[in-house]
C-alpha atoms as a PDB file:
ATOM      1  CA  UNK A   1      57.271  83.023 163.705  1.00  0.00           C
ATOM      2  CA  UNK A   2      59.015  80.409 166.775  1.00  0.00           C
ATOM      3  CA  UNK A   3      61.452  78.144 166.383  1.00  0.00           C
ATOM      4  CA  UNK A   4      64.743  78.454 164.710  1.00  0.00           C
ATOM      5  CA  UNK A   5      64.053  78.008 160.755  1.00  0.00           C
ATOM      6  CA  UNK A   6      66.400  74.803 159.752  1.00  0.00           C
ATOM      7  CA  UNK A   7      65.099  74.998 156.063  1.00  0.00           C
ATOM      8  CA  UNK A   8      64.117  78.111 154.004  1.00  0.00           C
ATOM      9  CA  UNK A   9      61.553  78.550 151.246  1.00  0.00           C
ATOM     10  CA  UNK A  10      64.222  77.597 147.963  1.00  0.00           C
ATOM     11  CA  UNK A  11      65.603  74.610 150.100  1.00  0.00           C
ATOM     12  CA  UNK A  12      61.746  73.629 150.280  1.00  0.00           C
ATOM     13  CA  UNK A  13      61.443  73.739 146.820  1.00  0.00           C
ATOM     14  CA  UNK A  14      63.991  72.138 145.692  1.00  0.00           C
ATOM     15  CA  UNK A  15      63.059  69.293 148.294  1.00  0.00           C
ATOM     16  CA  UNK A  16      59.229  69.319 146.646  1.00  0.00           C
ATOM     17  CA  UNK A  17      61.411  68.792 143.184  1.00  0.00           C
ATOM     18  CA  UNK A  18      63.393  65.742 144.471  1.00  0.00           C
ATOM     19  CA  UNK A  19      60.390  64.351 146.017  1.00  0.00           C
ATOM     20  CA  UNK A  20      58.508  64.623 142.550  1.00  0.00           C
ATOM     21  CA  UNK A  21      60.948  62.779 140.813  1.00  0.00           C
ATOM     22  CA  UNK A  22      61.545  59.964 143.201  1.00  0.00           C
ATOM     23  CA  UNK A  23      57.460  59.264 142.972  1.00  0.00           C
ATOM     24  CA  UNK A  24      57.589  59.774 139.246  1.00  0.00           C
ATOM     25  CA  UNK A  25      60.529  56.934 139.369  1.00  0.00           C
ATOM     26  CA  UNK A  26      58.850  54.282 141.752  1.00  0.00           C
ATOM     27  CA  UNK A  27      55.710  55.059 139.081  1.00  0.00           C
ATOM     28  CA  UNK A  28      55.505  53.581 136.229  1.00  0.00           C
ATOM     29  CA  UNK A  29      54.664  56.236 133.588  1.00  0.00           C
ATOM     30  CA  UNK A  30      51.282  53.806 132.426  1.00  0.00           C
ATOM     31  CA  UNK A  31      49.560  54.103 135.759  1.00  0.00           C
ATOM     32  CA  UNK A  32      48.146  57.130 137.158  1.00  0.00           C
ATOM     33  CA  UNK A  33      49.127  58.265 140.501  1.00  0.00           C
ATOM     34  CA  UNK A  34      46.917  59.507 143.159  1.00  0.00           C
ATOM     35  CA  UNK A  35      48.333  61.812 145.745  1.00  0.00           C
ATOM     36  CA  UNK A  36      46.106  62.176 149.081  1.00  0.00           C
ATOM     37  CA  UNK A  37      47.507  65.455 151.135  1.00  0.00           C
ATOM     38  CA  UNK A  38      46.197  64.989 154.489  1.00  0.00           C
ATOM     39  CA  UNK A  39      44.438  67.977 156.119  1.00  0.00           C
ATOM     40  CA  UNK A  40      45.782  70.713 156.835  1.00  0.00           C
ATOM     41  CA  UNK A  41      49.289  71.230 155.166  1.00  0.00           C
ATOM     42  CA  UNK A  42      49.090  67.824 153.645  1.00  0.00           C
ATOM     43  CA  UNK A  43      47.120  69.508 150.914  1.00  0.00           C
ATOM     44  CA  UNK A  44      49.200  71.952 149.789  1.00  0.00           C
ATOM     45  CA  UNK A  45      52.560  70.114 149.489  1.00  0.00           C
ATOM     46  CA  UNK A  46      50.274  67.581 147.385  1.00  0.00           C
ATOM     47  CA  UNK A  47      48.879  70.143 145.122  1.00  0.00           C
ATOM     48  CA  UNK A  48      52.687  71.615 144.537  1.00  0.00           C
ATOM     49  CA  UNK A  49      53.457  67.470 143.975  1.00  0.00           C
ATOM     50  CA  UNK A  50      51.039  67.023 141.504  1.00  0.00           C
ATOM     51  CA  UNK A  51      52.111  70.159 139.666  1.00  0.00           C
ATOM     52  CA  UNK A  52      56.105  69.844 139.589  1.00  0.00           C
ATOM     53  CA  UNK A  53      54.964  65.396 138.187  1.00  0.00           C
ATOM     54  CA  UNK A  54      52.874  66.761 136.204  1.00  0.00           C
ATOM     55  CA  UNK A  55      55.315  69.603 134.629  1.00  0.00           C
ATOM     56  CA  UNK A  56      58.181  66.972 134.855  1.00  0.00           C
ATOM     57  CA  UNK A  57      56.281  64.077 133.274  1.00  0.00           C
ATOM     58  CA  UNK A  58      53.685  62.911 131.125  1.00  0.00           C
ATOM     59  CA  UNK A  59      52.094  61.062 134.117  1.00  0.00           C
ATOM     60  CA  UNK A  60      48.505  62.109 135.002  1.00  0.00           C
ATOM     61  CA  UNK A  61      47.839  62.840 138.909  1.00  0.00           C
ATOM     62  CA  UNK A  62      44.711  63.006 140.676  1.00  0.00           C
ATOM     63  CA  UNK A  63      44.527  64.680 143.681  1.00  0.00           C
ATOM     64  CA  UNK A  64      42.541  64.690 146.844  1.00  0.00           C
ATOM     65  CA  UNK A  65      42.104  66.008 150.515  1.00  0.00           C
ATOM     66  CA  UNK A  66      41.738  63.417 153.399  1.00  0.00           C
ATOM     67  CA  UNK A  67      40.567  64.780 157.085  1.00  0.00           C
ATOM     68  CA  UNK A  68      41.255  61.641 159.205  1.00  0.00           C
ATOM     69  CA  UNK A  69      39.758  63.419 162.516  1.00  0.00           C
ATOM     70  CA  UNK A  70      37.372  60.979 163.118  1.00  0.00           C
ATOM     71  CA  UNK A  71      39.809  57.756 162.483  1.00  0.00           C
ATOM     72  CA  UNK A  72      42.465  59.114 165.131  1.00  0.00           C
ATOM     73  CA  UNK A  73      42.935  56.854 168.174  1.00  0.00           C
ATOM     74  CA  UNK A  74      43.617  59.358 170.514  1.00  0.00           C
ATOM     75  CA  UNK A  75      39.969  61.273 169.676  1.00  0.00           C
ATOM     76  CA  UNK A  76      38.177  61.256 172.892  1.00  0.00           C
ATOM     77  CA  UNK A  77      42.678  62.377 174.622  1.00  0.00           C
ATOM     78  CA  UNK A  78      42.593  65.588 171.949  1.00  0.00           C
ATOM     79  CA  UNK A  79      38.956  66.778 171.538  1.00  0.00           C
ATOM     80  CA  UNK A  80      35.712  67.100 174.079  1.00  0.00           C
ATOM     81  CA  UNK A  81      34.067  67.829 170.536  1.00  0.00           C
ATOM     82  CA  UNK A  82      36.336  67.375 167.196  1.00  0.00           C
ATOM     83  CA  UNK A  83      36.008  69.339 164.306  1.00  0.00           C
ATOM     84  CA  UNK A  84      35.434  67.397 161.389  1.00  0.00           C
ATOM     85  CA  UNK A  85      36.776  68.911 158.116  1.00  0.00           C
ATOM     86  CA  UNK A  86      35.248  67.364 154.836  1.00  0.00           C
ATOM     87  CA  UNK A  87      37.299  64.899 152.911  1.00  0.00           C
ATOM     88  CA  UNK A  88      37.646  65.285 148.929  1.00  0.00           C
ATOM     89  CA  UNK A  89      38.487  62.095 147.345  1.00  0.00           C
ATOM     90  CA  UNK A  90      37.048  62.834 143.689  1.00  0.00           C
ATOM     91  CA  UNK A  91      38.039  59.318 142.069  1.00  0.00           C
ATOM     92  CA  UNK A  92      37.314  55.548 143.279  1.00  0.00           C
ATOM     93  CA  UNK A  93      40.520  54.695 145.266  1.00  0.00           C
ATOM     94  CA  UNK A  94      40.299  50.552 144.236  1.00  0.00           C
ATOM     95  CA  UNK A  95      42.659  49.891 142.570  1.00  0.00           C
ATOM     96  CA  UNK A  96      44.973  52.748 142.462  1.00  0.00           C
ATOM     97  CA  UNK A  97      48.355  53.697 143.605  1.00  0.00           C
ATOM     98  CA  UNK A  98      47.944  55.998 146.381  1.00  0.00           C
ATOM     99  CA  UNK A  99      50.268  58.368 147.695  1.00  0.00           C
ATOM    100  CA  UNK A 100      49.604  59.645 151.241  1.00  0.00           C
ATOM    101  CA  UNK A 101      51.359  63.264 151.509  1.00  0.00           C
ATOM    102  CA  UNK A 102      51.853  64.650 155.338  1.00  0.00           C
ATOM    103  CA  UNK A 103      54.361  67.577 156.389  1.00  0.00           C
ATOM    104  CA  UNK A 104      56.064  65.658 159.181  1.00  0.00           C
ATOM    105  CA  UNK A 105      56.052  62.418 160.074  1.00  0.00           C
ATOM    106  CA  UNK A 106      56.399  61.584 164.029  1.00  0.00           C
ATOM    107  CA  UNK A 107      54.521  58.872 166.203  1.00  0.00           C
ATOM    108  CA  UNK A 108      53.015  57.396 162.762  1.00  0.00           C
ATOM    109  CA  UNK A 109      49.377  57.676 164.069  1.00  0.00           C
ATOM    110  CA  UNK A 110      48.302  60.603 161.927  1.00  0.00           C
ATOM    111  CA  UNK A 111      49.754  57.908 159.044  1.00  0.00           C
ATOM    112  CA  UNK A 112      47.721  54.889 160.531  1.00  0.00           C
ATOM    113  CA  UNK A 113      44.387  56.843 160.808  1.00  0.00           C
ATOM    114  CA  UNK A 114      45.130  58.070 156.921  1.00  0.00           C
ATOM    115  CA  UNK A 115      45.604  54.471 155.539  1.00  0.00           C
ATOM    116  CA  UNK A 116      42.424  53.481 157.901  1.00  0.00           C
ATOM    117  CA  UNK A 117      40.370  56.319 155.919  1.00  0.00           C
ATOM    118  CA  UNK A 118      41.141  55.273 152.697  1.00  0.00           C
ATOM    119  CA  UNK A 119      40.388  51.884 153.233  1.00  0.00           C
ATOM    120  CA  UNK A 120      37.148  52.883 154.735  1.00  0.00           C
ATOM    121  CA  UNK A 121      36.383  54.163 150.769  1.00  0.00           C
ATOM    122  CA  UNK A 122      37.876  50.784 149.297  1.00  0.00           C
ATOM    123  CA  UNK A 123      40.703  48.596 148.041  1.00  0.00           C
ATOM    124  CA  UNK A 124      43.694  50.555 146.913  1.00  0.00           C
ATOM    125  CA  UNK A 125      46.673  48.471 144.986  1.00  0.00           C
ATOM    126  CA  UNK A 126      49.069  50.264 146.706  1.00  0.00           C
ATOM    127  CA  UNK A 127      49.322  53.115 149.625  1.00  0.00           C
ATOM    128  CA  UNK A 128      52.862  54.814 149.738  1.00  0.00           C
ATOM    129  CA  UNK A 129      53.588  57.932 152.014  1.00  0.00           C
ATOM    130  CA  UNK A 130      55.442  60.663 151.275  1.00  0.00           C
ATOM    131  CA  UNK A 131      56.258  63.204 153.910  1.00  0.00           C
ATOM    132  CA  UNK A 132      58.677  66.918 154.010  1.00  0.00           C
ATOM    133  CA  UNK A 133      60.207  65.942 157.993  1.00  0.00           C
ATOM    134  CA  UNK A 134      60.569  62.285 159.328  1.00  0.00           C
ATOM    135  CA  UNK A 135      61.453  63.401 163.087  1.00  0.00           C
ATOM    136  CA  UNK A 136      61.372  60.092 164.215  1.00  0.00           C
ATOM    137  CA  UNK A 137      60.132  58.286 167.851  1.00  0.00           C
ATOM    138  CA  UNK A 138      57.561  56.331 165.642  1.00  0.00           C
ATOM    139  CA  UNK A 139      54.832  54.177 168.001  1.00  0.00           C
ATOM    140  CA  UNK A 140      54.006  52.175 165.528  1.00  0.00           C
ATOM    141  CA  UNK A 141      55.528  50.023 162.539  1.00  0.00           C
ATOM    142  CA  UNK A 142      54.534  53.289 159.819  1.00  0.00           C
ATOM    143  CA  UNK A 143      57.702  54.626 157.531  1.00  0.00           C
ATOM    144  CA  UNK A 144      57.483  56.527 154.493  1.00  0.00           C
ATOM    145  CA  UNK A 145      58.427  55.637 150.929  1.00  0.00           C
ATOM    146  CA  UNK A 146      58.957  59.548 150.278  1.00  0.00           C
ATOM    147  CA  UNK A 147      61.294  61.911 152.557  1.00  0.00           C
ATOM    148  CA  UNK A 148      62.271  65.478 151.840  1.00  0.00           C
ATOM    149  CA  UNK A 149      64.497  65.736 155.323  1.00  0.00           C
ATOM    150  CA  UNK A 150      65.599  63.537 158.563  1.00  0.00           C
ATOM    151  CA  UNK A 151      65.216  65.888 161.359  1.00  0.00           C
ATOM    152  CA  UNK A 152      66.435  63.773 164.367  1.00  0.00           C
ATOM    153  CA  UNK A 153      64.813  65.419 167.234  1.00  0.00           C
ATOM    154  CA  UNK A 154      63.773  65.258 171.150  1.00  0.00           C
ATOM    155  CA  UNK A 155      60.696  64.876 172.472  1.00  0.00           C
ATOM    156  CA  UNK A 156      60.437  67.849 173.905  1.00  0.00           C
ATOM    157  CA  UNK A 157      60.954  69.681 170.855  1.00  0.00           C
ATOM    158  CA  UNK A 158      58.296  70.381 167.984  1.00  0.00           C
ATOM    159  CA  UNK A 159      58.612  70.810 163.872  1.00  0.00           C
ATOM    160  CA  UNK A 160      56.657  73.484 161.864  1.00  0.00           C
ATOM    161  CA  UNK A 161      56.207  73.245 158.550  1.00  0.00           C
ATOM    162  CA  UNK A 162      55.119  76.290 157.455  1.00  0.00           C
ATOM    163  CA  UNK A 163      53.413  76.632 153.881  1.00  0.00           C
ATOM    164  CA  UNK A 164      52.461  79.974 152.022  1.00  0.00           C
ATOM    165  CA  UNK A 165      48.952  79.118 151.534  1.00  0.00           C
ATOM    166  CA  UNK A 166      47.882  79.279 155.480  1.00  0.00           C
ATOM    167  CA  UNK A 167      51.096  80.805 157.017  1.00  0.00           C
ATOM    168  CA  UNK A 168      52.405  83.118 154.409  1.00  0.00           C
ATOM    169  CA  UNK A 169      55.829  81.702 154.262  1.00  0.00           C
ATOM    170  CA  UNK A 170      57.641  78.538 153.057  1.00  0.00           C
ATOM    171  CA  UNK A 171      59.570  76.820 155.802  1.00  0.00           C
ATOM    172  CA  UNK A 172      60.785  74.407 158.497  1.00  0.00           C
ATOM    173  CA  UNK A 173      61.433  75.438 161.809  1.00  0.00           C
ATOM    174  CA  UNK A 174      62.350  73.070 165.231  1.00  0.00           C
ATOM    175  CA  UNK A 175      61.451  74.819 168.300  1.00  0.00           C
ATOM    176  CA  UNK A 176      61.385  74.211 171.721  1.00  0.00           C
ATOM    177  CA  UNK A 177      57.899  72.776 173.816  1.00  0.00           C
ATOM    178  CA  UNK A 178      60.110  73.948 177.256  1.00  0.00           C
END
Protein backbone atom coordinates (compact mmCIF):
# COMPACT_ATOMS: atom_id res chain seq x y z
CA UNK A 1 0.00 0.00 0.00
CA UNK A 2 1.30 4.11 -0.83
CA UNK A 3 1.29 6.72 1.26
CA UNK A 4 2.53 6.99 4.75
CA UNK A 5 -0.35 5.42 7.10
CA UNK A 6 -1.30 8.51 9.61
CA UNK A 7 -4.04 6.30 11.32
CA UNK A 8 -4.03 2.49 11.94
CA UNK A 9 -6.89 -0.01 12.09
CA UNK A 10 -7.64 0.38 16.34
CA UNK A 11 -7.29 4.27 15.94
CA UNK A 12 -10.08 3.71 13.15
CA UNK A 13 -12.14 2.04 15.40
CA UNK A 14 -12.12 3.83 18.07
CA UNK A 15 -12.84 6.94 15.70
CA UNK A 16 -16.07 4.78 14.19
CA UNK A 17 -16.98 4.56 18.21
CA UNK A 18 -16.78 8.36 18.83
CA UNK A 19 -18.52 9.04 15.70
CA UNK A 20 -21.45 6.64 16.83
CA UNK A 21 -21.98 8.34 19.87
CA UNK A 22 -21.87 11.90 18.73
CA UNK A 23 -24.87 10.85 16.06
CA UNK A 24 -26.59 8.89 18.78
CA UNK A 25 -26.34 12.39 20.89
CA UNK A 26 -27.52 14.96 18.15
CA UNK A 27 -30.48 12.01 17.81
CA UNK A 28 -33.04 11.94 19.77
CA UNK A 29 -33.53 8.31 20.93
CA UNK A 30 -37.60 8.56 19.51
CA UNK A 31 -36.62 9.09 15.92
CA UNK A 32 -34.99 6.66 13.78
CA UNK A 33 -31.88 7.51 12.03
CA UNK A 34 -31.04 6.79 8.53
CA UNK A 35 -27.43 6.52 7.57
CA UNK A 36 -26.72 6.80 3.62
CA UNK A 37 -22.87 5.49 2.97
CA UNK A 38 -22.05 6.81 -0.31
CA UNK A 39 -20.52 4.39 -2.85
CA UNK A 40 -17.76 2.94 -2.55
CA UNK A 41 -16.28 3.11 1.07
CA UNK A 42 -19.17 5.20 2.18
CA UNK A 43 -20.94 1.91 2.66
CA UNK A 44 -18.93 0.20 4.80
CA UNK A 45 -18.09 2.84 7.46
CA UNK A 46 -22.08 3.18 7.48
CA UNK A 47 -22.75 -0.41 7.98
CA UNK A 48 -19.94 -0.45 11.00
CA UNK A 49 -22.12 3.01 12.14
CA UNK A 50 -25.22 1.43 12.23
CA UNK A 51 -23.83 -1.54 14.13
CA UNK A 52 -21.62 0.18 17.00
CA UNK A 53 -25.61 2.83 17.42
CA UNK A 54 -27.22 0.08 17.30
CA UNK A 55 -25.01 -2.02 19.99
CA UNK A 56 -24.63 1.31 21.97
CA UNK A 57 -28.30 2.32 21.90
CA UNK A 58 -31.74 1.40 21.67
CA UNK A 59 -32.07 3.60 18.52
CA UNK A 60 -33.17 1.77 15.32
CA UNK A 61 -30.98 2.58 12.04
CA UNK A 62 -31.80 2.02 8.58
CA UNK A 63 -29.28 1.85 6.23
CA UNK A 64 -28.72 2.45 2.59
CA UNK A 65 -26.19 2.75 -0.40
CA UNK A 66 -26.26 5.98 -2.58
CA UNK A 67 -24.14 5.98 -6.09
CA UNK A 68 -24.31 9.73 -6.96
CA UNK A 69 -22.36 9.11 -10.46
CA UNK A 70 -24.85 10.49 -12.44
CA UNK A 71 -25.54 13.79 -10.12
CA UNK A 72 -21.68 14.78 -10.21
CA UNK A 73 -20.97 18.12 -11.94
CA UNK A 74 -17.83 17.30 -13.25
CA UNK A 75 -19.44 14.00 -15.30
CA UNK A 76 -18.74 14.71 -18.84
CA UNK A 77 -14.41 16.21 -16.98
CA UNK A 78 -14.14 12.39 -15.29
CA UNK A 79 -15.91 9.88 -17.61
CA UNK A 80 -16.28 9.48 -21.70
CA UNK A 81 -18.85 6.76 -20.37
CA UNK A 82 -19.59 6.56 -16.38
CA UNK A 83 -20.30 3.59 -14.65
CA UNK A 84 -23.38 3.74 -12.88
CA UNK A 85 -23.54 1.60 -9.68
CA UNK A 86 -27.17 0.91 -8.34
CA UNK A 87 -28.39 2.89 -5.41
CA UNK A 88 -30.19 1.01 -2.36
CA UNK A 89 -32.36 3.28 -0.48
CA UNK A 90 -34.87 0.58 1.08
CA UNK A 91 -37.15 3.16 3.10
CA UNK A 92 -39.04 6.51 1.91
CA UNK A 93 -36.46 9.26 2.79
CA UNK A 94 -39.51 12.15 3.57
CA UNK A 95 -39.38 12.87 6.44
CA UNK A 96 -36.42 11.34 8.00
CA UNK A 97 -33.19 12.30 9.51
CA UNK A 98 -30.59 11.43 7.13
CA UNK A 99 -27.11 10.91 7.71
CA UNK A 100 -24.81 11.11 4.65
CA UNK A 101 -21.55 8.90 5.51
CA UNK A 102 -18.33 9.57 3.07
CA UNK A 103 -14.57 8.54 3.93
CA UNK A 104 -13.05 11.94 3.23
CA UNK A 105 -14.39 14.99 2.75
CA UNK A 106 -12.44 17.49 0.22
CA UNK A 107 -13.89 19.95 -2.51
CA UNK A 108 -17.56 19.14 -1.05
CA UNK A 109 -18.88 18.10 -4.54
CA UNK A 110 -19.09 14.38 -3.91
CA UNK A 111 -21.33 15.92 -0.71
CA UNK A 112 -23.44 18.28 -3.04
CA UNK A 113 -24.21 15.54 -5.67
CA UNK A 114 -25.24 13.15 -2.45
CA UNK A 115 -27.75 15.71 -0.95
CA UNK A 116 -28.93 16.34 -4.81
CA UNK A 117 -29.68 12.39 -4.98
CA UNK A 118 -31.60 12.17 -2.10
CA UNK A 119 -33.67 14.91 -2.84
CA UNK A 120 -34.24 13.52 -6.23
CA UNK A 121 -36.20 10.49 -4.00
CA UNK A 122 -38.02 13.21 -1.74
CA UNK A 123 -38.24 15.54 1.24
CA UNK A 124 -35.95 14.56 4.04
CA UNK A 125 -36.39 16.57 7.60
CA UNK A 126 -32.96 16.72 7.97
CA UNK A 127 -29.57 15.70 5.93
CA UNK A 128 -26.39 15.67 8.24
CA UNK A 129 -22.92 14.34 6.98
CA UNK A 130 -20.67 12.47 8.67
CA UNK A 131 -17.27 11.80 7.24
CA UNK A 132 -13.65 9.68 8.68
CA UNK A 133 -11.04 12.75 6.97
CA UNK A 134 -12.13 16.47 6.45
CA UNK A 135 -8.87 17.48 4.34
CA UNK A 136 -10.15 20.66 3.64
CA UNK A 137 -9.89 23.23 0.27
CA UNK A 138 -13.79 22.94 0.14
CA UNK A 139 -15.34 24.70 -3.35
CA UNK A 140 -18.36 24.99 -2.06
CA UNK A 141 -20.32 26.06 1.24
CA UNK A 142 -20.60 21.84 2.31
CA UNK A 143 -19.20 20.95 6.10
CA UNK A 144 -19.96 18.01 8.01
CA UNK A 145 -21.88 17.58 11.25
CA UNK A 146 -19.72 14.28 11.90
CA UNK A 147 -15.69 14.17 11.79
CA UNK A 148 -13.49 11.29 12.81
CA UNK A 149 -10.04 13.39 11.88
CA UNK A 150 -8.80 16.99 10.46
CA UNK A 151 -6.14 16.10 8.08
CA UNK A 152 -4.91 19.58 6.90
CA UNK A 153 -3.37 18.83 3.64
CA UNK A 154 -1.90 20.24 0.13
CA UNK A 155 -3.25 19.97 -2.95
CA UNK A 156 -0.93 18.03 -4.30
CA UNK A 157 -1.28 15.41 -1.85
CA UNK A 158 -4.11 12.63 -1.70
CA UNK A 159 -5.98 10.64 1.42
CA UNK A 160 -6.78 6.85 1.35
CA UNK A 161 -9.04 5.47 3.41
CA UNK A 162 -8.60 2.09 3.27
CA UNK A 163 -11.44 -0.35 4.60
CA UNK A 164 -11.18 -4.25 5.10
CA UNK A 165 -14.06 -5.06 3.03
CA UNK A 166 -12.42 -3.92 -0.54
CA UNK A 167 -8.74 -3.32 0.54
CA UNK A 168 -8.10 -5.85 3.20
CA UNK A 169 -6.90 -3.46 5.78
CA UNK A 170 -8.26 -0.69 8.06
CA UNK A 171 -6.52 2.62 7.54
CA UNK A 172 -5.63 6.20 6.59
CA UNK A 173 -2.81 7.00 4.64
CA UNK A 174 -1.67 10.75 2.96
CA UNK A 175 0.49 10.28 0.06
CA UNK A 176 2.02 12.21 -2.39
CA UNK A 177 0.26 12.98 -6.25
CA UNK A 178 4.19 14.30 -7.21
Amino acid sequence: MEGKVIVNGETMARMMARLSHEIIEQNPSEEEICLIGIKRRGVPIAKRLQENIEKFSDIRVELGELDITLYRDDLSERYTEPHVNSSVIPFDVNGKRIVLVDDVLFTGRTTRAAMDAVISLGRPKKIELCVLVDRGHRELPISANYVGKNIPTSRKEFVSVRVTEFDGVDEIALSSRE
